[in-house]
N, C-alpha and C. Protein backbone atom coordinates (compact mmCIF):
# COMPACT_ATOMS: atom_id res chain seq x y z
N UNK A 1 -12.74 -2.10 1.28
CA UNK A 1 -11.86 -1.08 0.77
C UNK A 1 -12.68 0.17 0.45
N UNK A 2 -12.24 1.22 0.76
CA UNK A 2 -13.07 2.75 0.63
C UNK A 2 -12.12 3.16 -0.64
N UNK A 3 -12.94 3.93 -1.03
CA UNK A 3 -12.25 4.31 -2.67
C UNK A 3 -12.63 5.91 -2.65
N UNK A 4 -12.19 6.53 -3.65
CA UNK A 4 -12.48 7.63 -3.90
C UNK A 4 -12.10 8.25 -5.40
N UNK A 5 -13.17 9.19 -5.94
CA UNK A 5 -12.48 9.45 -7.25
C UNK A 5 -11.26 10.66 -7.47
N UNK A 6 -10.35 10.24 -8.28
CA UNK A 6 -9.44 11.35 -8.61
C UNK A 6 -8.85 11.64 -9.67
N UNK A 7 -8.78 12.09 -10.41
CA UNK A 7 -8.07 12.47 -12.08
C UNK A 7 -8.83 11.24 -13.43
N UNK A 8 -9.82 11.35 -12.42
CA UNK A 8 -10.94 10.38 -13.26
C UNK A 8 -10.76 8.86 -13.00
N UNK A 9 -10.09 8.95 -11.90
CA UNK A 9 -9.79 7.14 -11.91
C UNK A 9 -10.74 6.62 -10.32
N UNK A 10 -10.55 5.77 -9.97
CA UNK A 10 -11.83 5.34 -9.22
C UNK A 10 -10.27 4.88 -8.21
N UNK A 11 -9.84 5.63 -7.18
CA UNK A 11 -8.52 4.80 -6.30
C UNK A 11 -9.03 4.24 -4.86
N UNK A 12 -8.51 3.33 -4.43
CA UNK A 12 -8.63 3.25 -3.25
C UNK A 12 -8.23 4.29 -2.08
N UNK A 13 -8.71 4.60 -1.00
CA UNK A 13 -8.41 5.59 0.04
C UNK A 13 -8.25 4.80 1.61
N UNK A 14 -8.52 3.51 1.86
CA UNK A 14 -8.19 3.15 3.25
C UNK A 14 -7.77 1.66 3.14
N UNK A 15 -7.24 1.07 3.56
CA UNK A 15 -7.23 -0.34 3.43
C UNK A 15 -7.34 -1.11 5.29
N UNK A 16 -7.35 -1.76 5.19
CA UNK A 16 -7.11 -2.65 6.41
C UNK A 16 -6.19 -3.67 6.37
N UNK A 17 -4.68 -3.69 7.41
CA UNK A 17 -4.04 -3.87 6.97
C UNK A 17 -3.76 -4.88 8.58
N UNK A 18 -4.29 -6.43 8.51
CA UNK A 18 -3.75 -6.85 10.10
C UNK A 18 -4.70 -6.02 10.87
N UNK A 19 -5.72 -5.70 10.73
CA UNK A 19 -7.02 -5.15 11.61
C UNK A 19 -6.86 -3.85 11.80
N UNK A 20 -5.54 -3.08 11.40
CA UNK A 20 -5.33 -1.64 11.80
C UNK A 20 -5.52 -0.71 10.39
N UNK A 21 -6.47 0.39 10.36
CA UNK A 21 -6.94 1.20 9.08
C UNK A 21 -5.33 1.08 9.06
N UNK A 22 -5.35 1.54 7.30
CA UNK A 22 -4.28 2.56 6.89
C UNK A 22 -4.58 3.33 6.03
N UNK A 23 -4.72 4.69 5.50
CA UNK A 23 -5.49 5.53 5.18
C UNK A 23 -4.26 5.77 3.39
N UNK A 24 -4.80 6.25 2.50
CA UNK A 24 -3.45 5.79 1.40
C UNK A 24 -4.21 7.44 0.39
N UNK A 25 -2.69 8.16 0.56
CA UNK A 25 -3.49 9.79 0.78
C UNK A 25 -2.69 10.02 -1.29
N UNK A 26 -3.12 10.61 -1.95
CA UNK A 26 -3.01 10.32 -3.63
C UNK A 26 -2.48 11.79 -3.67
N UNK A 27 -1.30 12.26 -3.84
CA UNK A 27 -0.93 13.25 -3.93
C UNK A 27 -0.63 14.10 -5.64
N UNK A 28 -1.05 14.65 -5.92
CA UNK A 28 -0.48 15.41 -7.18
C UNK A 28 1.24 16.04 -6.95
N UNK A 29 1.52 15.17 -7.77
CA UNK A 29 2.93 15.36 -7.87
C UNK A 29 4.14 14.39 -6.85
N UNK A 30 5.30 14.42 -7.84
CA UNK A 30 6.11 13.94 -6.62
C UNK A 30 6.06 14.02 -5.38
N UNK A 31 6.21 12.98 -4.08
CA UNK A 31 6.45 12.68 -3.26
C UNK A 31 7.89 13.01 -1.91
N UNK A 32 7.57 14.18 -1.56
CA UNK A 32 8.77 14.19 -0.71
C UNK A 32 9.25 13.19 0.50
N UNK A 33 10.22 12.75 1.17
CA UNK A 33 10.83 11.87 2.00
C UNK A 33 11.07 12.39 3.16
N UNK A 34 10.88 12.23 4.12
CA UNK A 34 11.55 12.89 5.28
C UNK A 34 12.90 13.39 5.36
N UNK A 35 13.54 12.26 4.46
CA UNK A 35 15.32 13.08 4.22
C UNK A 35 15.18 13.47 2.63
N UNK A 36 14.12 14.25 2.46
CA UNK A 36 13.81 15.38 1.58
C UNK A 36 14.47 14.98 -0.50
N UNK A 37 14.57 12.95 -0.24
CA UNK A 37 14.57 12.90 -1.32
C UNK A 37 12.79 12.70 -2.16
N UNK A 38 12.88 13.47 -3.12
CA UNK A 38 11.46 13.34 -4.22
C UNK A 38 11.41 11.68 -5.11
N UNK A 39 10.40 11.00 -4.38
CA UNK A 39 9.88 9.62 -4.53
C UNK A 39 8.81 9.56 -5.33
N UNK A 40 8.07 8.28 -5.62
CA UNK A 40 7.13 8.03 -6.07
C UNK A 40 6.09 7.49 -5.03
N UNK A 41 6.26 7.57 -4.56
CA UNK A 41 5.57 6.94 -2.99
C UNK A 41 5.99 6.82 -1.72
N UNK A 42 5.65 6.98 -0.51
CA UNK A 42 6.16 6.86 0.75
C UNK A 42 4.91 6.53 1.82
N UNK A 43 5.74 5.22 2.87
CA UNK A 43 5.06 4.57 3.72
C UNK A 43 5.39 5.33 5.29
N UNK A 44 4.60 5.85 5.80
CA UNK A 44 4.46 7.00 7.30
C UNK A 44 4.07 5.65 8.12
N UNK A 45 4.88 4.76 8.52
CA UNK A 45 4.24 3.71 9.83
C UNK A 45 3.77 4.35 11.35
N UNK A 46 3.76 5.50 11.31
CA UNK A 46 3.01 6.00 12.86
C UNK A 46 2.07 6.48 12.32
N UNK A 47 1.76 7.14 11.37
CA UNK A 47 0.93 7.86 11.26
C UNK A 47 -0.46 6.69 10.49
N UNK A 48 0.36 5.49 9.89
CA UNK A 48 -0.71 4.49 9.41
C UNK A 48 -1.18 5.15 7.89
N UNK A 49 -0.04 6.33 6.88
CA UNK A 49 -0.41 6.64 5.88
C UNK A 49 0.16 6.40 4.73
N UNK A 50 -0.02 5.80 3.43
CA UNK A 50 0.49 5.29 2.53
C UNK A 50 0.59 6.62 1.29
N UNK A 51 1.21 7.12 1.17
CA UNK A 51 1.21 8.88 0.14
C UNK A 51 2.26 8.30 -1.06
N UNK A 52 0.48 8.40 -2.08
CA UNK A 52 1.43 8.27 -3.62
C UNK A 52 1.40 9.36 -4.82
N UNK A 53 2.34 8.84 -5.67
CA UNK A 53 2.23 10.19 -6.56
C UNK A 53 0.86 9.86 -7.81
N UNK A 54 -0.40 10.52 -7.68
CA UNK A 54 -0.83 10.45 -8.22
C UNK A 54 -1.02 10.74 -9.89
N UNK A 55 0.05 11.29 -10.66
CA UNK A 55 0.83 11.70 -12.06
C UNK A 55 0.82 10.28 -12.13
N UNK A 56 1.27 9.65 -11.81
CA UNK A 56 2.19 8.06 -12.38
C UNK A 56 1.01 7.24 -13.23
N UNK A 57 1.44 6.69 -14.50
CA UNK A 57 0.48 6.10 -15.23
C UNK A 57 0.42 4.94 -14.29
N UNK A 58 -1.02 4.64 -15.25
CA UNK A 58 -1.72 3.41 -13.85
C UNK A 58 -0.46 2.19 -13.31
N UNK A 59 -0.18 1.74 -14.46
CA UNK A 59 0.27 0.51 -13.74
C UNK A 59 1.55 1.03 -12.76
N UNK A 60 1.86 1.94 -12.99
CA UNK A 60 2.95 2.66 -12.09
C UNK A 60 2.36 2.69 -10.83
N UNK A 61 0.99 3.18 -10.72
CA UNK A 61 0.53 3.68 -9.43
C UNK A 61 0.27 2.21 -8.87
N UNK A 62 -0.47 1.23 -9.66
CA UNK A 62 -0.31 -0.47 -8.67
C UNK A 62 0.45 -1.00 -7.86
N UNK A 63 1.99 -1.01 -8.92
CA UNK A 63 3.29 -1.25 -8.18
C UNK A 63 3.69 -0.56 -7.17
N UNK A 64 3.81 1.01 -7.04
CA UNK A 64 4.34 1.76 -6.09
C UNK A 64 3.32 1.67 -4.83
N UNK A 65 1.72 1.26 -5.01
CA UNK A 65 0.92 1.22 -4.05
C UNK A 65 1.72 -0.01 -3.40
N UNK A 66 1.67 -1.16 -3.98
CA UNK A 66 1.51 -2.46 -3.55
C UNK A 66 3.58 -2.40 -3.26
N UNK A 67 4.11 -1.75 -3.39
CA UNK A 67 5.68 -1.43 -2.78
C UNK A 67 5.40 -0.82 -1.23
N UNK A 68 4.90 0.25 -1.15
CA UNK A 68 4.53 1.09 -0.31
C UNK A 68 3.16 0.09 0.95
N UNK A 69 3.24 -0.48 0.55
CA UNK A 69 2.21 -1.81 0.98
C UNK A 69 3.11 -2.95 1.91
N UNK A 70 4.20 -2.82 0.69
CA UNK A 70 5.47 -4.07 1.41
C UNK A 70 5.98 -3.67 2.59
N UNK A 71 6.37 -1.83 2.61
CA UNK A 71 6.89 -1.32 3.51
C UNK A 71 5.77 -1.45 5.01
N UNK A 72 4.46 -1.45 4.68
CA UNK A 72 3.37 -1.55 5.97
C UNK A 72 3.71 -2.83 6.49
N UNK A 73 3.86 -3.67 5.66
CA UNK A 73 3.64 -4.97 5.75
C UNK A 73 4.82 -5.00 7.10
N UNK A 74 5.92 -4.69 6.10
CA UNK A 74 7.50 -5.19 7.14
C UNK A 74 7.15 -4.40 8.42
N UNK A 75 6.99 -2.60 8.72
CA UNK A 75 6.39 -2.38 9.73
C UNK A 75 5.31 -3.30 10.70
N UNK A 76 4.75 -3.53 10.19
CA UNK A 76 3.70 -4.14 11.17
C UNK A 76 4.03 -5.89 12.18
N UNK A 77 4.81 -6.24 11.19
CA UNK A 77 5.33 -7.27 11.26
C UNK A 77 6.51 -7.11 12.40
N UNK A 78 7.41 -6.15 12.21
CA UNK A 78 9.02 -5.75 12.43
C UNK A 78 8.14 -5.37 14.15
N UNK A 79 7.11 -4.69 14.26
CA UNK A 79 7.07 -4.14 15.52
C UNK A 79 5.55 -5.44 15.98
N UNK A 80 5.81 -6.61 15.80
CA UNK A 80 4.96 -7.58 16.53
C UNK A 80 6.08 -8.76 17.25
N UNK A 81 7.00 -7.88 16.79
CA UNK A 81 8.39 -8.97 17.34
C UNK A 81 8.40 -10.32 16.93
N UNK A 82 8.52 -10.40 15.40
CA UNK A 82 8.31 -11.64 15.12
C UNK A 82 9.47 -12.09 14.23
N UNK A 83 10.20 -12.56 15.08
CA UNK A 83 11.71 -13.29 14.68
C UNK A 83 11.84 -14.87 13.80
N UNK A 84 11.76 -14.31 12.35
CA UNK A 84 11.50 -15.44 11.48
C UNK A 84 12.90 -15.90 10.70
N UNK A 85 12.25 -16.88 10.26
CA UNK A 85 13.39 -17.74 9.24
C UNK A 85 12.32 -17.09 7.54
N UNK A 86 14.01 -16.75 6.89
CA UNK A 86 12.78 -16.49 5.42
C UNK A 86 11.85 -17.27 4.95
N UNK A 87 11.81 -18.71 5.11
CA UNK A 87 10.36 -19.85 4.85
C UNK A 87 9.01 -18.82 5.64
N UNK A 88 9.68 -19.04 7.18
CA UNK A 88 8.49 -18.81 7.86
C UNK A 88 8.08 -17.32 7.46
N UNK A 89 8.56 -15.80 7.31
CA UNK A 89 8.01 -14.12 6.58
C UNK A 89 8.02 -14.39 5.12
N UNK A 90 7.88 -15.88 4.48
CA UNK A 90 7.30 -15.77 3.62
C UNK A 90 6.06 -15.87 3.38
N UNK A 91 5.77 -17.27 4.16
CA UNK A 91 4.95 -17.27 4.64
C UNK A 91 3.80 -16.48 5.27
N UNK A 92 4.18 -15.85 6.09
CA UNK A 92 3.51 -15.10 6.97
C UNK A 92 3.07 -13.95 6.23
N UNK A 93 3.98 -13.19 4.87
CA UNK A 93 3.43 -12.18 4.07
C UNK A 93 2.34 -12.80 3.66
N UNK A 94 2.60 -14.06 3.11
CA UNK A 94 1.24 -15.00 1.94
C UNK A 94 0.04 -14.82 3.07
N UNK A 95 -0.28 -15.01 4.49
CA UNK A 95 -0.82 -15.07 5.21
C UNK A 95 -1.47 -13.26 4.86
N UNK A 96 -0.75 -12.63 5.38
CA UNK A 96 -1.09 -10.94 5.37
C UNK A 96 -1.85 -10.57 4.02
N UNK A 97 -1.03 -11.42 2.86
CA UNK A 97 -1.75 -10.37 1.72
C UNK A 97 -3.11 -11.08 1.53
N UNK A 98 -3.73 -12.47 2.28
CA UNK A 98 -4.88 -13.34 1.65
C UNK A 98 -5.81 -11.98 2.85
N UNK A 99 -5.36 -12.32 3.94
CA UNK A 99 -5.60 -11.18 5.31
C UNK A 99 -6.40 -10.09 4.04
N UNK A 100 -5.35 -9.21 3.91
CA UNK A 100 -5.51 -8.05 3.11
C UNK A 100 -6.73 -8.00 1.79
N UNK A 101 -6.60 -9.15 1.12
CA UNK A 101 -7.69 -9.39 -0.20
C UNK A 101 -9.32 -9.90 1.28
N UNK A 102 -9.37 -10.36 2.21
CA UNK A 102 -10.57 -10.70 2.45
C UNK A 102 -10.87 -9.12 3.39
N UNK A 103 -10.21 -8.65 4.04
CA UNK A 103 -10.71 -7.30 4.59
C UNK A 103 -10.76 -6.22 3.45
N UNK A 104 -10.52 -6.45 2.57
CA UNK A 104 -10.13 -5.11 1.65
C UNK A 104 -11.03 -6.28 0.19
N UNK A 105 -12.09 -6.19 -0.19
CA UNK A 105 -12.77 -6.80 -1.15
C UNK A 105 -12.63 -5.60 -2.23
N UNK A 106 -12.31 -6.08 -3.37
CA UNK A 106 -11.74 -5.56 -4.63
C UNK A 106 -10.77 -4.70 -5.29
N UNK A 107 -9.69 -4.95 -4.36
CA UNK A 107 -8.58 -4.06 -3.77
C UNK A 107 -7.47 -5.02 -4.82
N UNK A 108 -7.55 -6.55 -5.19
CA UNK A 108 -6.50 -6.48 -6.04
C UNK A 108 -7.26 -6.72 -7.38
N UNK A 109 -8.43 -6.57 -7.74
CA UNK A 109 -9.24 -6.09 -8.44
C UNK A 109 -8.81 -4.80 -9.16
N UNK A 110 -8.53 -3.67 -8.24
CA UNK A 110 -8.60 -2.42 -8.54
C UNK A 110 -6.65 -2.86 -9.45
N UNK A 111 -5.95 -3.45 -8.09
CA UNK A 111 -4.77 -3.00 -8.57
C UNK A 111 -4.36 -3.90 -10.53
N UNK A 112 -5.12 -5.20 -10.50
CA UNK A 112 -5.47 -6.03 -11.90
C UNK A 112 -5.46 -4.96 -12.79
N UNK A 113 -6.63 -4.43 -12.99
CA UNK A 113 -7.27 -3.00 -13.59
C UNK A 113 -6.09 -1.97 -13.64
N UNK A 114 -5.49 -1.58 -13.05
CA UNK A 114 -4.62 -0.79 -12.77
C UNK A 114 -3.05 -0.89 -13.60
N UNK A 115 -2.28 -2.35 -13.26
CA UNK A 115 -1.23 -2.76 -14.32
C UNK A 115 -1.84 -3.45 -15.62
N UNK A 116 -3.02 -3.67 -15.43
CA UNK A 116 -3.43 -3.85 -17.18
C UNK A 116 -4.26 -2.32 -18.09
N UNK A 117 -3.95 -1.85 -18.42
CA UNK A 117 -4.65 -0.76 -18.66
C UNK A 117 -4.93 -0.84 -20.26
């Protein structure tokens, strides 16, 4: 996991997500939407960019990362054509997020740190 500092906090900046970067860009201030509603976070699946509102107290910023995370997840998944039963994409998330903690080392570390403040 690549990190970077910002408003004094130590955030993550790239993850690896299923072998493909995804780059996770910390914006000051609300979050605009493509249909121009103001969010707390938003997931860009072509572009591979995760854009959060960096204002949000920490444990805010964990959840909305690791939301905005769910949305990569279902992307990545949704376009491998993989036609499941809910057992089996439950599965298969549990698979992605262990995926995610061994390519990305201290990444739910950071996010621990993050909703415990």
């Amino acid at each position: 996991m690549k990190t970077i500092e910002a408003n004094g906090k130590v955030l993550p900046s790239e993850l690896t997500l299923l072998s493909r970067r995804w780059s996770i860009a910390w914006q000051k201030g609300p979050v605009v939407s493509p249909d121009l509603d103001v969010v707390s976070g938003i997931c860009d699946p072509k572009a591979h960019i995760l854009t959060i509102d960096l204002d949000l107290p920490d444990d805010a910023l964990a959840e909305v990362l690791l939301h905005e995370l769910g949305h990569a997840i279902h992307y990545m998944l949704e376009h491998a054509s993989i036609d499941r039963e809910e057992e089996d994409i439950v599965n298969l998330n549990a698979m992605v997020l262990i995926t995610v903690c061994k390519q990305n080392p201290g990444f739910f570390a950071w996010i621990e740190r993050m909703a415990n403040p």
